[in-house]
Protein backbone atom coordinates (compact mmCIF):
# COMPACT_ATOMS: atom_id res chain seq x y z
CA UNK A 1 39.85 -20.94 9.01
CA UNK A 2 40.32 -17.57 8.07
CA UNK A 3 38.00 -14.94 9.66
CA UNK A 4 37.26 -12.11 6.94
CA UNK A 5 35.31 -9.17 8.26
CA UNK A 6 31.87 -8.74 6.39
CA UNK A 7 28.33 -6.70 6.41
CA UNK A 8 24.81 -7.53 5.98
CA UNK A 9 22.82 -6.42 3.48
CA UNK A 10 19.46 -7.04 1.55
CA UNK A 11 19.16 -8.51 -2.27
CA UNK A 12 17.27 -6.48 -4.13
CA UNK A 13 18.02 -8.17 -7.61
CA UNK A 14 20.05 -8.74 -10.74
CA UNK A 15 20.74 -6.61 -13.66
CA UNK A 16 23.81 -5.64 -15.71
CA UNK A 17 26.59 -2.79 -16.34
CA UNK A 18 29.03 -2.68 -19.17
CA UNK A 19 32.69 -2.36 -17.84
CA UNK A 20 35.28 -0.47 -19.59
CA UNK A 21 36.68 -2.94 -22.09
CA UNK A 22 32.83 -3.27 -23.70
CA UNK A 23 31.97 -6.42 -22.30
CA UNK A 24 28.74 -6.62 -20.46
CA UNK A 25 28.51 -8.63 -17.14
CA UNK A 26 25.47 -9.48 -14.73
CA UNK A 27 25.62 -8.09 -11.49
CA UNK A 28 23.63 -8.59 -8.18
CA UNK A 29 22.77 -5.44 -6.54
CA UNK A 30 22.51 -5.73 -2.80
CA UNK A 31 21.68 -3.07 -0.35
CA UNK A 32 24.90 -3.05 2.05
CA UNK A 33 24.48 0.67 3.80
CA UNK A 34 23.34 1.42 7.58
CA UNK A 35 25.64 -1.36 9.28
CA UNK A 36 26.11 -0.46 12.83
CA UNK A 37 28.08 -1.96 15.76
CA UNK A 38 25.69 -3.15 17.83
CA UNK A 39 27.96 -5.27 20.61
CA UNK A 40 31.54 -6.45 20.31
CA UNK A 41 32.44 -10.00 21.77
CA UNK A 42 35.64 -10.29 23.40
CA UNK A 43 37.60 -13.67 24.59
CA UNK A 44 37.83 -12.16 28.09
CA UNK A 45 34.13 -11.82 28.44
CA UNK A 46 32.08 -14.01 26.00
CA UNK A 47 35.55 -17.09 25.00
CA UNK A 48 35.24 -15.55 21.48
CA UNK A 49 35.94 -12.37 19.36
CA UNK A 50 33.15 -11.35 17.17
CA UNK A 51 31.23 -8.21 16.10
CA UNK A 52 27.81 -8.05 15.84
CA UNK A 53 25.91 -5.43 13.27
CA UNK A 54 22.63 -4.90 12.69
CA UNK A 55 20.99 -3.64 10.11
CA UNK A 56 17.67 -2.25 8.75
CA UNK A 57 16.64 0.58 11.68
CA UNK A 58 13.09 -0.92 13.01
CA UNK A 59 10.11 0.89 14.11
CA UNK A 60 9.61 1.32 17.82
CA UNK A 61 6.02 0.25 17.88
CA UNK A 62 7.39 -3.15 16.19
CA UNK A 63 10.44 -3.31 19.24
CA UNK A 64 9.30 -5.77 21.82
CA UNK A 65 10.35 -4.53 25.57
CA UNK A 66 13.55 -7.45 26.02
CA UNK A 67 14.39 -6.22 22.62
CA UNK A 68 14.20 -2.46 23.91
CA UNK A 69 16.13 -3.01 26.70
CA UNK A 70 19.21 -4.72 25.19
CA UNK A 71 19.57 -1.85 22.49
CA UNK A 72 18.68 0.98 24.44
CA UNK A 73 21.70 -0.74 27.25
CA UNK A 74 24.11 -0.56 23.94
CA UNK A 75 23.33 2.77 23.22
CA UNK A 76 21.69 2.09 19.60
CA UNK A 77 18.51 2.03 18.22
CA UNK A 78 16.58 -0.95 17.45
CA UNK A 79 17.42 -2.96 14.28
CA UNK A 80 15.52 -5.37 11.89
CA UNK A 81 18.28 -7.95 11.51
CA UNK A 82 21.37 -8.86 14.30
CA UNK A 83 24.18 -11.40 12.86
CA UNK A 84 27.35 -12.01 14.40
CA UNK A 85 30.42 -12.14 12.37
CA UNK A 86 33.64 -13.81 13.76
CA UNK A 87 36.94 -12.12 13.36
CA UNK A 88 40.22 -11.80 15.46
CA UNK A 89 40.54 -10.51 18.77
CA UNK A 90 42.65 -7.87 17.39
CA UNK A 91 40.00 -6.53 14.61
CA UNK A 92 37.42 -6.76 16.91
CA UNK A 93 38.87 -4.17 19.49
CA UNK A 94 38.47 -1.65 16.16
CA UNK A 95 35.06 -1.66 16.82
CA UNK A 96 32.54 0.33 19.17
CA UNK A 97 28.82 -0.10 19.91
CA UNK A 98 26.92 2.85 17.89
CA UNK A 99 29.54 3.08 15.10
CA UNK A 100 28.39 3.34 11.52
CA UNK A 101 30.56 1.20 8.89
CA UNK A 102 30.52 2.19 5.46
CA UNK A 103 30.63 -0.28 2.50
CA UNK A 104 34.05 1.28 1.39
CA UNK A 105 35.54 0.61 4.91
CA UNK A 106 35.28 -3.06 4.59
CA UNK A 107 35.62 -3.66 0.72
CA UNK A 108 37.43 -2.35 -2.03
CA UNK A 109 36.69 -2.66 -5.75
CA UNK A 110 37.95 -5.95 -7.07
CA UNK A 111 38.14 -7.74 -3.63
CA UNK A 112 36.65 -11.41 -4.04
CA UNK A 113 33.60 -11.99 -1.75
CA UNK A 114 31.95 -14.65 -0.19
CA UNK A 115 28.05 -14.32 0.22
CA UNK A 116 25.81 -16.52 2.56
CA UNK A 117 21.82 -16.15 2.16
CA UNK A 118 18.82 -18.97 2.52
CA UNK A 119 17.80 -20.61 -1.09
CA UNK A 120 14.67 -20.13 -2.29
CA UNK A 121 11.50 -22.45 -1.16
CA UNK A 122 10.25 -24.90 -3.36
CA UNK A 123 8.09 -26.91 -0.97
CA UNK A 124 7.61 -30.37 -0.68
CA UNK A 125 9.21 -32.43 -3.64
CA UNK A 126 9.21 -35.56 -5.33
CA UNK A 127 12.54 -37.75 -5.96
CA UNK A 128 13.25 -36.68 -9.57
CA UNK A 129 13.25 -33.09 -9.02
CA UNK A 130 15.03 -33.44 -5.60
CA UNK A 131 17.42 -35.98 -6.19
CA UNK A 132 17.60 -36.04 -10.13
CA UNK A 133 16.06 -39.59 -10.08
CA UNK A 134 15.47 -41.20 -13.29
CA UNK A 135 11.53 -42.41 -12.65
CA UNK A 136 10.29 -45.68 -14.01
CA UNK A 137 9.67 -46.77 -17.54
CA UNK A 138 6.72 -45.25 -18.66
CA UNK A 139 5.05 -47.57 -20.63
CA UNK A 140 1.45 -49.23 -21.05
CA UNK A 141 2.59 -52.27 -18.09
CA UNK A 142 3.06 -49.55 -15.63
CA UNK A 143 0.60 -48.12 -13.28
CA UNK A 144 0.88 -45.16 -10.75
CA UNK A 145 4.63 -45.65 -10.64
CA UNK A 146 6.21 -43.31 -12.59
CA UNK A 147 7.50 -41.05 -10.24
CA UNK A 148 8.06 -43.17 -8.04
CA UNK A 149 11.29 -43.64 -5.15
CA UNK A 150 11.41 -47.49 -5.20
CA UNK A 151 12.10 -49.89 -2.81
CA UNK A 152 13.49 -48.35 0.34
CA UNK A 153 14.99 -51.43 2.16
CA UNK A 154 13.59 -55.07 2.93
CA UNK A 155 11.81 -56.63 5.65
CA UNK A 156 14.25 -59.05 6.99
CA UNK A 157 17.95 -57.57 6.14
CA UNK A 158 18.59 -54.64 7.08
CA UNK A 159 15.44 -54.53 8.61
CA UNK A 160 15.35 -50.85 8.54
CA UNK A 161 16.24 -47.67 6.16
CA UNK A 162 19.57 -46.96 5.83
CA UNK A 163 20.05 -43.13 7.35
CA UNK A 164 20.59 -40.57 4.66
CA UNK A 165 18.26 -42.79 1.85
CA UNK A 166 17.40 -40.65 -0.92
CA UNK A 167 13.39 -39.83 -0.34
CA UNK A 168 11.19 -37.04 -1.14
CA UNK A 169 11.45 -34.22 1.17
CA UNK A 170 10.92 -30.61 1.51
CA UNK A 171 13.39 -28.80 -1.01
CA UNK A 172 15.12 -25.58 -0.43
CA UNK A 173 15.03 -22.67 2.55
CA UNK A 174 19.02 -23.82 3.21
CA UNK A 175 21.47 -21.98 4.27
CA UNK A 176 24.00 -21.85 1.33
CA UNK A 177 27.50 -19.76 0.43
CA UNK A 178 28.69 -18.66 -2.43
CA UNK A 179 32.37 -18.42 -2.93
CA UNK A 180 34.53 -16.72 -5.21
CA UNK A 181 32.57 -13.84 -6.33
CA UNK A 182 34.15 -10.47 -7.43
CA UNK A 183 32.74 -6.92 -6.73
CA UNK A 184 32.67 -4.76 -9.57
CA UNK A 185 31.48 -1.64 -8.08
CA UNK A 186 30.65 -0.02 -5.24
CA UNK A 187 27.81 2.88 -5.42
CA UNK A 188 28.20 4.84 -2.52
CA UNK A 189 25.56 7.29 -2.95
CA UNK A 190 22.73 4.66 -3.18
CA UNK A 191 24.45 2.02 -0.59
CA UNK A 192 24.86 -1.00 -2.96
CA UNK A 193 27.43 -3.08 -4.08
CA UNK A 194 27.35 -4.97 -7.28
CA UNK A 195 28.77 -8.13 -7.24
CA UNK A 196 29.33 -10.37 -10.59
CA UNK A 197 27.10 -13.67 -10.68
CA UNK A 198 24.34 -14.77 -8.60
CA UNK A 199 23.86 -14.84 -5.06
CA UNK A 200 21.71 -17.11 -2.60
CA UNK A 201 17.88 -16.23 -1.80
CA UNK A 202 15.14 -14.15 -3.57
CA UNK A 203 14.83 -11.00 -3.61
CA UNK A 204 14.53 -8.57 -0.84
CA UNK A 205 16.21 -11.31 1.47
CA UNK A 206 19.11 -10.95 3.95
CA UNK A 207 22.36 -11.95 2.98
CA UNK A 208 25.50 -11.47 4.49
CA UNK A 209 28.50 -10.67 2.65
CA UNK A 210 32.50 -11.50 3.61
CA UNK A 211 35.65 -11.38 2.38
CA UNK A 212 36.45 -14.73 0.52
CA UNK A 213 38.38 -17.33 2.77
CA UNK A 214 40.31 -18.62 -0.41
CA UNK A 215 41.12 -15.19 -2.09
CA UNK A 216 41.51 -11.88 -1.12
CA UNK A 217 41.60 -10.59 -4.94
CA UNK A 218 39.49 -12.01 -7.48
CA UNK A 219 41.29 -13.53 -10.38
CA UNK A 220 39.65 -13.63 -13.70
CA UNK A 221 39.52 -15.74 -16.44
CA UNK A 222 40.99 -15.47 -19.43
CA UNK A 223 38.47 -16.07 -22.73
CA UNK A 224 41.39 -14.66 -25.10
CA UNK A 225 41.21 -17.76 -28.22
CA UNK A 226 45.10 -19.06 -28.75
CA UNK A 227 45.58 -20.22 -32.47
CA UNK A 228 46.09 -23.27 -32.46
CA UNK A 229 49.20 -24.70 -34.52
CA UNK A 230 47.84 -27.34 -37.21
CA UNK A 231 48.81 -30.80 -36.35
CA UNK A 232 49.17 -31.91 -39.69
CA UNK A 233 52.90 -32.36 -40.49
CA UNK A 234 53.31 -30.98 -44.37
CA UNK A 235 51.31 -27.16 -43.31
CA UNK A 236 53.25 -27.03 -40.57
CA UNK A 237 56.68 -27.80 -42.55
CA UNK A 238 55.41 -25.43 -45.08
CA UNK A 239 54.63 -22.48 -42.14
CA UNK A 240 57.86 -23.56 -41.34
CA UNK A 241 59.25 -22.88 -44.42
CA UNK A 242 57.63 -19.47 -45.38
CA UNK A 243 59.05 -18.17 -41.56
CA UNK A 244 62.39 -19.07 -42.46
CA UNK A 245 63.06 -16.99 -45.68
CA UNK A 246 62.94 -13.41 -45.23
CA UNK A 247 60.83 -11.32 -47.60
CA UNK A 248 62.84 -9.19 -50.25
C-alpha cells in the first residue's frame, strides 16, 4: 500500500472555473489551510510512522482539561479536528510538533488526489431505495405489499437468515473515498484547493485529502471526435481514388 502524505480540510461546496482552453469544469472548494503538526509517531516509540495534524484552532472555553493537557505537553494550541495520516518512517522524521504546513508543500497543481469524508445521512430506508429492489406488482390483488423485502428465509431450512440478507437499514453516514480526482488550482491567499468532481459529505464537513495511491499525476481524458472512415466499400474506393491523383 502506498502511503501518500495528505491534509485535512473542510468542504465548503461546489461551483465552477473556466480553464484556459474555454472549457468549463466543476470544482469542489475545500478549506485545506491551518494544518499543524500536532505529534509525530515513530516505529521506535508507538510500532508505526504516522503524523498527526489538526486542524480548525478551538476555543479554550470549549477545550476539556485531558484535552488541555495533551496539547499544551506538545507545545500547540488546541484544535477542532486530530486525524492521523500514515506515511514512511523516513517522511515522518520531516515533521515537528507546532509546524505549520501549507497546501503548496504537500500538493502541486495537477497532482491526482484521493479524498475520504462521511456520506451524507439519509436515515432509515426501505429496500428499493437502499438496495435498488424492484417492489411487488402493484396491482388491484395486492395489499400493503408494495414495498415490500419478501421472504427472508424459511422456518425449517436454513432455519435462520443468511448473514449479509438484503433488508432495510439505516442508509448513509459511511466512511467513503474517492479516487482519482485532479486538482485544478490551488488559491493560496484564501486556503482552498479546488479539486475537479465531487467529493464525499455535505457541506462544511471534514474531509481529508491524500495523494492518490494509483497515480501521482492525473491523466485526462481525451473527448477529441476521430472521423470515422465509412465502412461502405464503393465511398471508400472512391476516397481512395480522389487521394491518389494529384490536383493540377
Amino acid at each position: 500500500m502506498a502511503l501518500k502524505m495528505g491534509l485535512l480540510g473542510k468542504k465548503l461546496g461546489m461551483t465552477q472555473i473556466f480553464l484556459s482552453d474555454g472549457n468549463r469544469c466543476p470544482v469542489t472548494v475545500v478549506h485545506a489551510g491551518d494544518n499543524v503538526v500536532v505529534n509525530v509517531r515513530t516505529p521506535d516509540k508507538h510500532g508505526y510512522a504516522a503524523v498527526q495534524l489538526g486542524y480548525a484552532e478551538k476555543p479554550a472555553r470549549l477545550v476539556k482539561r485531558p484535552e488541555m493537557g495533551y496539547f499544551k505537553k506538545q507545545g500547540v494550541k488546541a484544535q477542532r479536528k486530530l486525524h492521523e495520516i500514515r506515511v514512511p518512517a523516513e517522511v515522518a522524521a520531516k515533521f515537528q510538533p507546532g509546524q505549520v504546513l501549507k497546501m503548496s508543500d504537500v500538493f502541486t497543481v495537477g497532482a491526482s488526489l484521493d479524498v475520504t469524508g462521511t456520506s451524507k445521512g439519509k436515515g432509515y430506508q426501505g429496500v428499493m431505495k437502499l438496495h435498488k429492489m424492484q417492489g411487488f406488482v402493484n396491482g388491484h390483488g395486492t395489499h400493503e405489499f408494495f414495498r415490500h423485502g419478501g421472504s427472508i428465509g424459511c422456518r425449517m431450512t436454513p432455519g435462520r437468515v443468511h448473514k449479509g440478507k438484503r433488508m432495510s437499514s439505516h442508509m448513509g453516514t459511511e466512511n467513503k473515498t474517492i479516487q482519482n480526482l485532479e486538482l485544478v488550482e490551488i488559491v493560496d491567499d484564501q486556503n482552498v484547493l479546488l479539486i475537479r468532481g465531487s467529493i464525499p459529505g455535505a457541506n462544511s464537513d471534514y474531509v481529508v485529502v491524500r495523494g492518490s495511491v494509483k497515480q501521482d499525476t492525473y491523466k485526462r481524458r481525451s473527448y477529441e471526435i476521430k472521423e470515422q472512415a465509412s465502412k461502405n466499400p464503393m465511398k471508400a474506393s472512391k476516397a481512395g481514388a480522389g487521394a491518389a491523383k494529384p490536383k493540377k
